[in-house]
C-alpha atoms as a PDB file:
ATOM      1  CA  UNK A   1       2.319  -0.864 -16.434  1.00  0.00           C
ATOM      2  CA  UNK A   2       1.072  -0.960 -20.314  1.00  0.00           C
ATOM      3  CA  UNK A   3      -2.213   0.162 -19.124  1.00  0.00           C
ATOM      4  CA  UNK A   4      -2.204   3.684 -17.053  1.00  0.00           C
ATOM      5  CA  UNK A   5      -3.834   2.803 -13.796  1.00  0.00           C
ATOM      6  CA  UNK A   6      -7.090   5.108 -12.668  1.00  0.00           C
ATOM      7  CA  UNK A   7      -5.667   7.028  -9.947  1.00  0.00           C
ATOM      8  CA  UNK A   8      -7.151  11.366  -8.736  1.00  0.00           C
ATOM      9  CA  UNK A   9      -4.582  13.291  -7.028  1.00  0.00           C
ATOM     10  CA  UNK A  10      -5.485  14.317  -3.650  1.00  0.00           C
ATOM     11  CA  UNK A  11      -2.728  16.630  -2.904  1.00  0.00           C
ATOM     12  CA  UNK A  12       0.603  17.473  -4.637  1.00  0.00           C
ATOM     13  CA  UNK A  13       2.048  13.707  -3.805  1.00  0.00           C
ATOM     14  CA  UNK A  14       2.577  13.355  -7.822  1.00  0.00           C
ATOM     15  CA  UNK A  15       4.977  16.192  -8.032  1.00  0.00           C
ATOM     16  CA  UNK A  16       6.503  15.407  -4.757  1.00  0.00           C
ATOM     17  CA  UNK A  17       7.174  11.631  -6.084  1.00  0.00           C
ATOM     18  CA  UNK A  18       8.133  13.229  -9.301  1.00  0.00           C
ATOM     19  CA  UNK A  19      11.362  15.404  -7.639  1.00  0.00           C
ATOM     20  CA  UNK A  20      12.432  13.110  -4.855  1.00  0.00           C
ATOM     21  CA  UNK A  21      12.983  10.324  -8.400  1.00  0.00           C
ATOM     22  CA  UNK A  22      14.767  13.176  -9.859  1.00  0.00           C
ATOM     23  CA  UNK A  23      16.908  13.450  -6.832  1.00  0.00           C
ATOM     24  CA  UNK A  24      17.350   9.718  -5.896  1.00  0.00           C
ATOM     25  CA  UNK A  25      15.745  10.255  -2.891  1.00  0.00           C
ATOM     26  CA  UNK A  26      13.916   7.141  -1.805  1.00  0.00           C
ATOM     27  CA  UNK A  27      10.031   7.542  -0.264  1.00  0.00           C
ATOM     28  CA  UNK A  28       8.058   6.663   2.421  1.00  0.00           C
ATOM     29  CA  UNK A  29       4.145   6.574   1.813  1.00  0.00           C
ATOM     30  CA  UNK A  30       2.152   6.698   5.316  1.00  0.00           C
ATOM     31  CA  UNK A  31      -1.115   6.123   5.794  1.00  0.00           C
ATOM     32  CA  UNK A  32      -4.413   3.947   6.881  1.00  0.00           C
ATOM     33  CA  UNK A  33      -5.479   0.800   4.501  1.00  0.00           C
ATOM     34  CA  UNK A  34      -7.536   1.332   1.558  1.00  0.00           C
ATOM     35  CA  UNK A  35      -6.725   5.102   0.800  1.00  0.00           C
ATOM     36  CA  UNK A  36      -4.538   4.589  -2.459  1.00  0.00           C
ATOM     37  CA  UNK A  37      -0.932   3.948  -1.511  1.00  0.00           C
ATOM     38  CA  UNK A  38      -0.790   0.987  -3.687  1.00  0.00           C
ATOM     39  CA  UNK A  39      -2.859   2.138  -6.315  1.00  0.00           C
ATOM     40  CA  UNK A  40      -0.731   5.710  -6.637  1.00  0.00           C
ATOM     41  CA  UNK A  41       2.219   3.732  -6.513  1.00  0.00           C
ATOM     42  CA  UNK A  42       1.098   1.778 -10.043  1.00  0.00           C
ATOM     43  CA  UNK A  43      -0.129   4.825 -11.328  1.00  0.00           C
ATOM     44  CA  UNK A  44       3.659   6.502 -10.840  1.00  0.00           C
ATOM     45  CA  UNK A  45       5.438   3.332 -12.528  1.00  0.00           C
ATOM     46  CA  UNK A  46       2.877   3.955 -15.361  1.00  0.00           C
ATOM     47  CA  UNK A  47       3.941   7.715 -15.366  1.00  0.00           C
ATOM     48  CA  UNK A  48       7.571   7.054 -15.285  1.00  0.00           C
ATOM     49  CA  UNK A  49       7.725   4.139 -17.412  1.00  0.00           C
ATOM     50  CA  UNK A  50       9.192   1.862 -14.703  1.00  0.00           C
ATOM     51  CA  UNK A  51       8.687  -1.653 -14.041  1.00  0.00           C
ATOM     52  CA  UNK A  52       7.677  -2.050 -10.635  1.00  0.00           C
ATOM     53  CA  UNK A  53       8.391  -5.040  -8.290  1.00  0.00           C
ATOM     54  CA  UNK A  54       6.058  -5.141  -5.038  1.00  0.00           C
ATOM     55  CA  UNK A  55       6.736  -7.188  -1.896  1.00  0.00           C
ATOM     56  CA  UNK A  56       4.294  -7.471   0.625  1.00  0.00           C
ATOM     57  CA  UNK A  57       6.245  -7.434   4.237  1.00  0.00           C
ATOM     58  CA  UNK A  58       5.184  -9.977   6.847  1.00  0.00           C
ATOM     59  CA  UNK A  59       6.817 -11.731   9.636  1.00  0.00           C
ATOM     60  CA  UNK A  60       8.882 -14.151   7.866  1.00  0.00           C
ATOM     61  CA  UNK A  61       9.992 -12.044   5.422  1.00  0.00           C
ATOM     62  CA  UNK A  62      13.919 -12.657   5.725  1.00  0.00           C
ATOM     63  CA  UNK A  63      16.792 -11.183   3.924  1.00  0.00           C
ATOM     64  CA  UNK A  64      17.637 -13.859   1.464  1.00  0.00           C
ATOM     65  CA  UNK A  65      14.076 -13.262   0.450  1.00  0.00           C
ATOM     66  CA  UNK A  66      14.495  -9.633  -0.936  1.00  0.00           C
ATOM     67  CA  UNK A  67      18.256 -10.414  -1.849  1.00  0.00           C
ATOM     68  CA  UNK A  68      18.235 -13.565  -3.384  1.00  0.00           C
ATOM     69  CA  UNK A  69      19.397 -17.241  -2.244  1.00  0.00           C
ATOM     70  CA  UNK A  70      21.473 -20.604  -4.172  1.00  0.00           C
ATOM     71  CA  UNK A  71      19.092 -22.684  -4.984  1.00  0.00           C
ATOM     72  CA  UNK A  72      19.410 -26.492  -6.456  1.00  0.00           C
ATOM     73  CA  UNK A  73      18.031 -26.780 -10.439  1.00  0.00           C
ATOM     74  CA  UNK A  74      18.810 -29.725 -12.312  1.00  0.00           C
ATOM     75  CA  UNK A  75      21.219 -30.985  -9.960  1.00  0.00           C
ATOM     76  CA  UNK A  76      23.448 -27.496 -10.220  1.00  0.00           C
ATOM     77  CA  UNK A  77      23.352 -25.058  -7.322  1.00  0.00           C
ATOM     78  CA  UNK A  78      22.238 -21.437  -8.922  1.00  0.00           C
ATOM     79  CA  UNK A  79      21.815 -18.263  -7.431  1.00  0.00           C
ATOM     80  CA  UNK A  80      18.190 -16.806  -8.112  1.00  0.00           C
ATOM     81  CA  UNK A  81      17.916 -13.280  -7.507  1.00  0.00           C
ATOM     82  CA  UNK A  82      15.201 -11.933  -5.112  1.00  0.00           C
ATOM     83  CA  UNK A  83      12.709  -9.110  -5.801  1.00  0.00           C
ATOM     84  CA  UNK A  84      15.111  -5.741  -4.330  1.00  0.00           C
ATOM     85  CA  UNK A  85      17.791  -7.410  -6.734  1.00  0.00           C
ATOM     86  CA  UNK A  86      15.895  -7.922  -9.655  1.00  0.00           C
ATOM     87  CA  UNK A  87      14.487  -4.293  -9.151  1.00  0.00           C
ATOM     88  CA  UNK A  88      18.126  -2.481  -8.547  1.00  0.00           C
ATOM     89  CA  UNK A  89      19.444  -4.418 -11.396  1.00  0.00           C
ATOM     90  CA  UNK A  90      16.760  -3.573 -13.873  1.00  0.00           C
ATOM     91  CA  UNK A  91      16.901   0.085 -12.650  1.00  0.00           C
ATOM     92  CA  UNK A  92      12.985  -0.264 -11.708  1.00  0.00           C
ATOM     93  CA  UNK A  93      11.066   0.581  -8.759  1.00  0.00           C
ATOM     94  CA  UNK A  94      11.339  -1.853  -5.598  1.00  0.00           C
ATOM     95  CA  UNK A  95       7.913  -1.424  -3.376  1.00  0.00           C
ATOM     96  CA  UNK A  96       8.087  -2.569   0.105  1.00  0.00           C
ATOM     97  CA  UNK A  97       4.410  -2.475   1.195  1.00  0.00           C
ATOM     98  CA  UNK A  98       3.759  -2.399   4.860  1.00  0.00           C
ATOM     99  CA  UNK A  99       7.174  -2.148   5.823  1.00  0.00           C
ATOM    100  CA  UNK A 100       6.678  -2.294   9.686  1.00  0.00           C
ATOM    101  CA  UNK A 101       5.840  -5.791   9.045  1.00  0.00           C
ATOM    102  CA  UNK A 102       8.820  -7.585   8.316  1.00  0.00           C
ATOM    103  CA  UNK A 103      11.701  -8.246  10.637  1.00  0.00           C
ATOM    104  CA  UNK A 104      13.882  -5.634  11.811  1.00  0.00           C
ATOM    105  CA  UNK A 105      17.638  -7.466  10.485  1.00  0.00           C
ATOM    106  CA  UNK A 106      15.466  -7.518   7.096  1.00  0.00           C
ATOM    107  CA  UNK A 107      15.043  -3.935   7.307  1.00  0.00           C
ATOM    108  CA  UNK A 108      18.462  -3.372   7.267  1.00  0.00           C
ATOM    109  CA  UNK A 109      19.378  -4.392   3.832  1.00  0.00           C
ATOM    110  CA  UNK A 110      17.468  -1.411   2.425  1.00  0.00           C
ATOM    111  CA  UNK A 111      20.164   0.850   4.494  1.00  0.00           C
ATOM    112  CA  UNK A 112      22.505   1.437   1.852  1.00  0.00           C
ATOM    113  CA  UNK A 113      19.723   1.888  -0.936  1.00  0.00           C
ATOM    114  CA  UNK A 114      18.295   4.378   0.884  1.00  0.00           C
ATOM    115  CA  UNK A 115      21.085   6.820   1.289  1.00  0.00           C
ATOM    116  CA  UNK A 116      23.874   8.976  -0.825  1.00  0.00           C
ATOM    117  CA  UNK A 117      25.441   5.299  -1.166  1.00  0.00           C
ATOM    118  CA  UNK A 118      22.469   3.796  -3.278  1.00  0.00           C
ATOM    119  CA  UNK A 119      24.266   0.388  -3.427  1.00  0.00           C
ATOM    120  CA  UNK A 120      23.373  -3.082  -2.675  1.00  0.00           C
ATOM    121  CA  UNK A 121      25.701  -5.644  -0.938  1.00  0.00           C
ATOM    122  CA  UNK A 122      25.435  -9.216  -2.056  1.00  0.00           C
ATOM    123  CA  UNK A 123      27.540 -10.902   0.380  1.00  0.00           C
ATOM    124  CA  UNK A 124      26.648 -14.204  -0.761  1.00  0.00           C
ATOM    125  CA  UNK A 125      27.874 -13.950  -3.592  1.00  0.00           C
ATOM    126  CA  UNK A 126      30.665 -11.143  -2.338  1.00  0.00           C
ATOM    127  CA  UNK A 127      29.203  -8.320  -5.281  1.00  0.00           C
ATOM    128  CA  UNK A 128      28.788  -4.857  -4.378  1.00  0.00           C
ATOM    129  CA  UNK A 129      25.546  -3.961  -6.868  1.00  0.00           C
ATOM    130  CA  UNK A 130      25.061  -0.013  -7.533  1.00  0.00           C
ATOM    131  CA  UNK A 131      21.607   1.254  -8.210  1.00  0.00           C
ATOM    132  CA  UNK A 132      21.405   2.994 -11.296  1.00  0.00           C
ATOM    133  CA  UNK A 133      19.487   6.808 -11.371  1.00  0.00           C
ATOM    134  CA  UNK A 134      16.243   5.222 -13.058  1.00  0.00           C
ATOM    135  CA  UNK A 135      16.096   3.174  -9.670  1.00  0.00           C
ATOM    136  CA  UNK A 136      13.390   3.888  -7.123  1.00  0.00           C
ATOM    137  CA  UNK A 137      12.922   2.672  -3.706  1.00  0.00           C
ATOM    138  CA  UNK A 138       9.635   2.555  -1.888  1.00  0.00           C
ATOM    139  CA  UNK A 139       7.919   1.858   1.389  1.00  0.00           C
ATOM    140  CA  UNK A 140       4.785   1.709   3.041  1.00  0.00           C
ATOM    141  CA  UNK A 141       3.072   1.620   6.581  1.00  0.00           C
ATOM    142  CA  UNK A 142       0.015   2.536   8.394  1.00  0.00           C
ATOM    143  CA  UNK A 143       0.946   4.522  11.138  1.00  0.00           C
ATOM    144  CA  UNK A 144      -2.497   3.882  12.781  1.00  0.00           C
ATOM    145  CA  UNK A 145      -1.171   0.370  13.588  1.00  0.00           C
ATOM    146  CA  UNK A 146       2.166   1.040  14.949  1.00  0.00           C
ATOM    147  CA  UNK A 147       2.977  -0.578  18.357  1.00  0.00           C
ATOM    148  CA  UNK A 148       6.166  -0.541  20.840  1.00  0.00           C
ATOM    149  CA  UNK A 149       7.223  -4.191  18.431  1.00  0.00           C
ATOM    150  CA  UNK A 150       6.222  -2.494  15.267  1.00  0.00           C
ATOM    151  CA  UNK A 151       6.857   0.796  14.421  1.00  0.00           C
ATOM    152  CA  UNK A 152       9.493   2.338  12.257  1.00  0.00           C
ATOM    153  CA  UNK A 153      13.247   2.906  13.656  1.00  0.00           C
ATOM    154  CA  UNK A 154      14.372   6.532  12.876  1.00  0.00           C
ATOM    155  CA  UNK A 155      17.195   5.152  11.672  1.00  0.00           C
ATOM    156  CA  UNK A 156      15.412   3.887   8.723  1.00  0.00           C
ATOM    157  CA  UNK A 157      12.521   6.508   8.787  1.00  0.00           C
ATOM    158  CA  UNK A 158      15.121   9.282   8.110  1.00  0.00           C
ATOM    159  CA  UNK A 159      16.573   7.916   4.856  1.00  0.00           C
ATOM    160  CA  UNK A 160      13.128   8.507   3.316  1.00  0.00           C
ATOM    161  CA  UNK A 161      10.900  11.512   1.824  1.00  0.00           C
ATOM    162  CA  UNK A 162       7.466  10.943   3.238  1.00  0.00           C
ATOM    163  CA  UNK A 163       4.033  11.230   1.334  1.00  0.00           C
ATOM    164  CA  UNK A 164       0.958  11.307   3.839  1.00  0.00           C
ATOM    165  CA  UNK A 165      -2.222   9.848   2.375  1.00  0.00           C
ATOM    166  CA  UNK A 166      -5.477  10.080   4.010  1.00  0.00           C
ATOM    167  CA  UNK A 167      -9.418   9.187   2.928  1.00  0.00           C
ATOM    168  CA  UNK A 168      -9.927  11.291   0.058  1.00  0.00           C
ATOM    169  CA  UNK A 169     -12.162  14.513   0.457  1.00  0.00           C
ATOM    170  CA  UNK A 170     -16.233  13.665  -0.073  1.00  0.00           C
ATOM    171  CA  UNK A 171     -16.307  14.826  -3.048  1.00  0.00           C
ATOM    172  CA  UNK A 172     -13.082  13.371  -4.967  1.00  0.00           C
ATOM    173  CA  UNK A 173     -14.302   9.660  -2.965  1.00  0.00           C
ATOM    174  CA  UNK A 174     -17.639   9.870  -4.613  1.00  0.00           C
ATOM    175  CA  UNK A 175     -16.158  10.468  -7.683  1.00  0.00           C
ATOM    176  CA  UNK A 176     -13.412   7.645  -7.448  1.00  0.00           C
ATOM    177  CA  UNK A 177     -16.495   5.575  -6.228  1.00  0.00           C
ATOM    178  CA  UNK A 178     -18.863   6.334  -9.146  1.00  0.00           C
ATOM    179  CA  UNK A 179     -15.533   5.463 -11.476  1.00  0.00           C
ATOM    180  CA  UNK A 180     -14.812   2.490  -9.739  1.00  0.00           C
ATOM    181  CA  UNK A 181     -18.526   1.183  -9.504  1.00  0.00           C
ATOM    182  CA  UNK A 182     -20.505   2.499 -11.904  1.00  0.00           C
ATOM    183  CA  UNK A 183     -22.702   3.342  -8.842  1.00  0.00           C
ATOM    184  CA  UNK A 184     -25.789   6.385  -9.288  1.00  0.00           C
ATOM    185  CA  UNK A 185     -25.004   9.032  -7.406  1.00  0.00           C
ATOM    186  CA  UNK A 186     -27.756   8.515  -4.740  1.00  0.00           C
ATOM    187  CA  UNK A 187     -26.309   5.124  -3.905  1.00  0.00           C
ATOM    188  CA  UNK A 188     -23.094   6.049  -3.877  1.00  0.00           C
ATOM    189  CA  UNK A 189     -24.051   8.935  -1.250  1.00  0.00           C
ATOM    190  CA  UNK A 190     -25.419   6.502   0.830  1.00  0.00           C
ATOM    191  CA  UNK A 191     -21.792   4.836   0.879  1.00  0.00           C
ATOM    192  CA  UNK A 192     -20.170   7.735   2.153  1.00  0.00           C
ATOM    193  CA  UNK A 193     -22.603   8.416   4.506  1.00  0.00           C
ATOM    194  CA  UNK A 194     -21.881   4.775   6.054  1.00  0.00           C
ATOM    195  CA  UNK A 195     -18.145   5.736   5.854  1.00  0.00           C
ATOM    196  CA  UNK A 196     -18.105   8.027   7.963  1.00  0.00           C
ATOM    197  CA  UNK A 197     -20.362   7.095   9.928  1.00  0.00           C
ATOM    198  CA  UNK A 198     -17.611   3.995  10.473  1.00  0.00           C
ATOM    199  CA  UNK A 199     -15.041   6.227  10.562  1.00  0.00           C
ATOM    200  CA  UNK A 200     -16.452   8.133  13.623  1.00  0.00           C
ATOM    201  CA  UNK A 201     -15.895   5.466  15.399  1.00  0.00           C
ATOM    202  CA  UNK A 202     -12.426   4.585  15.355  1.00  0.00           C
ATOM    203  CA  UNK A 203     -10.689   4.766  18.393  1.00  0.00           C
ATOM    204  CA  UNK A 204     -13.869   3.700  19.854  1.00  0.00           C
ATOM    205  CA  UNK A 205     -14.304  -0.186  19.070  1.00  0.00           C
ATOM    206  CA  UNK A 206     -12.994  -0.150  15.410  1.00  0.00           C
ATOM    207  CA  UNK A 207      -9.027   0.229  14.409  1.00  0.00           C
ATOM    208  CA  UNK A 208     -10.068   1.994  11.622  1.00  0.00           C
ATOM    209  CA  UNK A 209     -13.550   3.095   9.822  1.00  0.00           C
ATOM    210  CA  UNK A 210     -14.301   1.916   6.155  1.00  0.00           C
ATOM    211  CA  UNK A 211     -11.921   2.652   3.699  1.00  0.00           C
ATOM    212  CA  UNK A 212     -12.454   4.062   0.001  1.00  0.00           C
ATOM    213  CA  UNK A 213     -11.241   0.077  -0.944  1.00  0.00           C
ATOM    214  CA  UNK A 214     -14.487  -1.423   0.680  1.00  0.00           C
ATOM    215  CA  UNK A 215     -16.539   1.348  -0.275  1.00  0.00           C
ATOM    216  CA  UNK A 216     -15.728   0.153  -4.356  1.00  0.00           C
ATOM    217  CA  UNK A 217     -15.595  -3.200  -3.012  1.00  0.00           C
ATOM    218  CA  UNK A 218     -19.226  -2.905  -1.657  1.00  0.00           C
ATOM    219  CA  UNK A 219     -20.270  -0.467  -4.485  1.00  0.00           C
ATOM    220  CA  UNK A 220     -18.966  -3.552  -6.720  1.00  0.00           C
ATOM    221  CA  UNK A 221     -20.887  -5.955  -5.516  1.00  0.00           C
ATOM    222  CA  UNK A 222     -24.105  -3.567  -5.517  1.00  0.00           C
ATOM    223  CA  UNK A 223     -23.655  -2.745  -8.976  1.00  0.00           C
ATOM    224  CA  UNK A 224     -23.921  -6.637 -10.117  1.00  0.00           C
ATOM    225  CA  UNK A 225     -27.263  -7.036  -8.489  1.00  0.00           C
ATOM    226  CA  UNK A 226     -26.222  -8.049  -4.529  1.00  0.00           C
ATOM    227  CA  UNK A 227     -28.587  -6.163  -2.746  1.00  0.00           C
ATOM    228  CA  UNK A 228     -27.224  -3.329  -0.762  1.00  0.00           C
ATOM    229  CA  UNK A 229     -27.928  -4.333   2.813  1.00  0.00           C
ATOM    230  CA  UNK A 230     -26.407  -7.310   2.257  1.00  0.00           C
ATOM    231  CA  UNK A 231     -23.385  -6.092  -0.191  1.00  0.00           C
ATOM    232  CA  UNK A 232     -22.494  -3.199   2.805  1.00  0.00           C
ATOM    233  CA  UNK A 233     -22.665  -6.362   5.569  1.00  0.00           C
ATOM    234  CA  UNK A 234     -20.367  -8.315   3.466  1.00  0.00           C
ATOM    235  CA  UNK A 235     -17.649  -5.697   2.030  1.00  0.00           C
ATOM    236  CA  UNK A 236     -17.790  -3.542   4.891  1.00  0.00           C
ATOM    237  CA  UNK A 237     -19.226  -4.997   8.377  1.00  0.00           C
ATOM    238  CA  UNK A 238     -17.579  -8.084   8.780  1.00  0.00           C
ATOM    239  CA  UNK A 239     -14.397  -7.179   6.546  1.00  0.00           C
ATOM    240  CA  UNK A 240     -13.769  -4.519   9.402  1.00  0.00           C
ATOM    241  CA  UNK A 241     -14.522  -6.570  12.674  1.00  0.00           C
ATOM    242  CA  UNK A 242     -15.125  -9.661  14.509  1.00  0.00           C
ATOM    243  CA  UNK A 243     -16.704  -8.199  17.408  1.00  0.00           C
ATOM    244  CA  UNK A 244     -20.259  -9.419  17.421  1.00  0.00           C
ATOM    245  CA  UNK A 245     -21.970  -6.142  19.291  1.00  0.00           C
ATOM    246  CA  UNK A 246     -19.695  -3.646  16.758  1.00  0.00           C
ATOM    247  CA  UNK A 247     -21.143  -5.576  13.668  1.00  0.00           C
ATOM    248  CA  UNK A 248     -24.315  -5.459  14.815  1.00  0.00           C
ATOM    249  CA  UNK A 249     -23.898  -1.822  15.162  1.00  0.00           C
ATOM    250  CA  UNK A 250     -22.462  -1.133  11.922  1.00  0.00           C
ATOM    251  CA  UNK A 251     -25.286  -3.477  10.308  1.00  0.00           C
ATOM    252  CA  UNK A 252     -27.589  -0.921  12.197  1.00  0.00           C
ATOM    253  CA  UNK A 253     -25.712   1.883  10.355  1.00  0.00           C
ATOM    254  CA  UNK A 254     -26.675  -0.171   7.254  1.00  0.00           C
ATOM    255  CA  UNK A 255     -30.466  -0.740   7.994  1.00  0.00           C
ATOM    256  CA  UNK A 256     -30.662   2.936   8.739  1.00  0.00           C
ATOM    257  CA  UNK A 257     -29.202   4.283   5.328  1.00  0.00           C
ATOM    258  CA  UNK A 258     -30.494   1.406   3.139  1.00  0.00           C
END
């Protein structure tokens, strides 16, 4: 990160991060979408003058595809290094965002990274890698969309130091928004009015209300001209549903406020 990313504090997570790197201690960041885990996580590689390698988890994430694999180049059979390699070697920071999504003999690999051991078996290639102290390992989830299939073993959850993010308070959102946006004030008001509005009623047809990412997504859009009805409907509405009668309620929301 040459550039330091824009990133407010909400709590003490900086000095937290700070002393579990001092410590080796590897970290789990929990929270809903949208509230800054990514964002904080830049921010810290900017901080500590790490490079940072990020993985998004899914499904078919296997674990030749964080370790590495032979692959065929010019008729020779080479082994490429995947993205938790390249990271441990390079001493940087490896971050596994939404970890909950990948499969759970994937998981294991980050076993031995994540404890007093800190190395890295390559048994493909039969090397035993050890992380060096400017190496950082990093996870995500939302625990709001945990389910008997995907949630978090304690075996893994136990390695980690954990960092709970939430929706940032009124105030510090409206000024991330304004930042973000360029937005007036009034407008901007209007946004977090709609948020939690949105947010009121999760559990109760939505997984989860708007976050402060479709709040500068929507404040984006009105701050290049889209009008606001239909910015709010675009970045916001449909980006959090497909259910025809909760749209139409949120785009009530919207008609109300703008």
């Amino acid at each position: 990160m040459e550039k330091e990313p824009y990133y407010v504090p909400v709590n003490n997570e900086i000095t937290l991060f700070e002393a579990a790197y001092d410590n080796h201690l590897p970290l789990l960041l929990k929270g809903p979408t949208g509230c800054g885990k990514t964002r904080f996580m830049e921010y810290m590689a900017w901080r500590l003058r790490r490079p940072m390698i990020t993985v998004s988890c899914h499904d078919d994430l296997t674990t030749s595809d964080l370790v590495g694999r032979y692959l065929v180049k010019n008729g020779e059979t080479v082994w490429v290094d995947g993205p938790l390699t390249r990271a441990v070697r390079s001493g940087g920071i490896c971050y596994l965002d939404e970890i909950v999504e990948a499969r759970k003999d994937t998981m294991v690999v980050i076993h031995p990274l994540a404890d007093d051991r800190r190395i890295m078996p390559i048994e493909k290639l039969g090397q035993l890698l050890e992380a060096p102290d400017s190496f950082c390992l990093a996870i995500s989830y939302n625990p709001g969309y945990q389910s008997v299939l995907k949630e978090l073993k304690q075996s893994t959850r136990q390695r980690f130091v954990a960092i709970e993010f939430d929706y940032p308070k009124p105030a510090l959102e409206r000024e991330i928004i304004m930042h973000e946006t360029g937005l007036a004030p009034a407008v901007t008001d209007k946004l977090l009015k709609l948020a939690e509005m949105t947010r009121n009623l999760k559990d109760n047809g939505l997984e989860e209300g708007a976050s402060t990412r479709l709040l500068v997504h929507a404040g984006k859009l009105i701050s290049k001209g889209v009008e606001p009805r239909a910015a709010c409907q675009g970045a916001i509405a449909l980006a959090l549903t497909d259910d025809r009668d909760m749209i139409a309620a949120i785009n009530e929301l919207i008609g109300a406020l703008f």
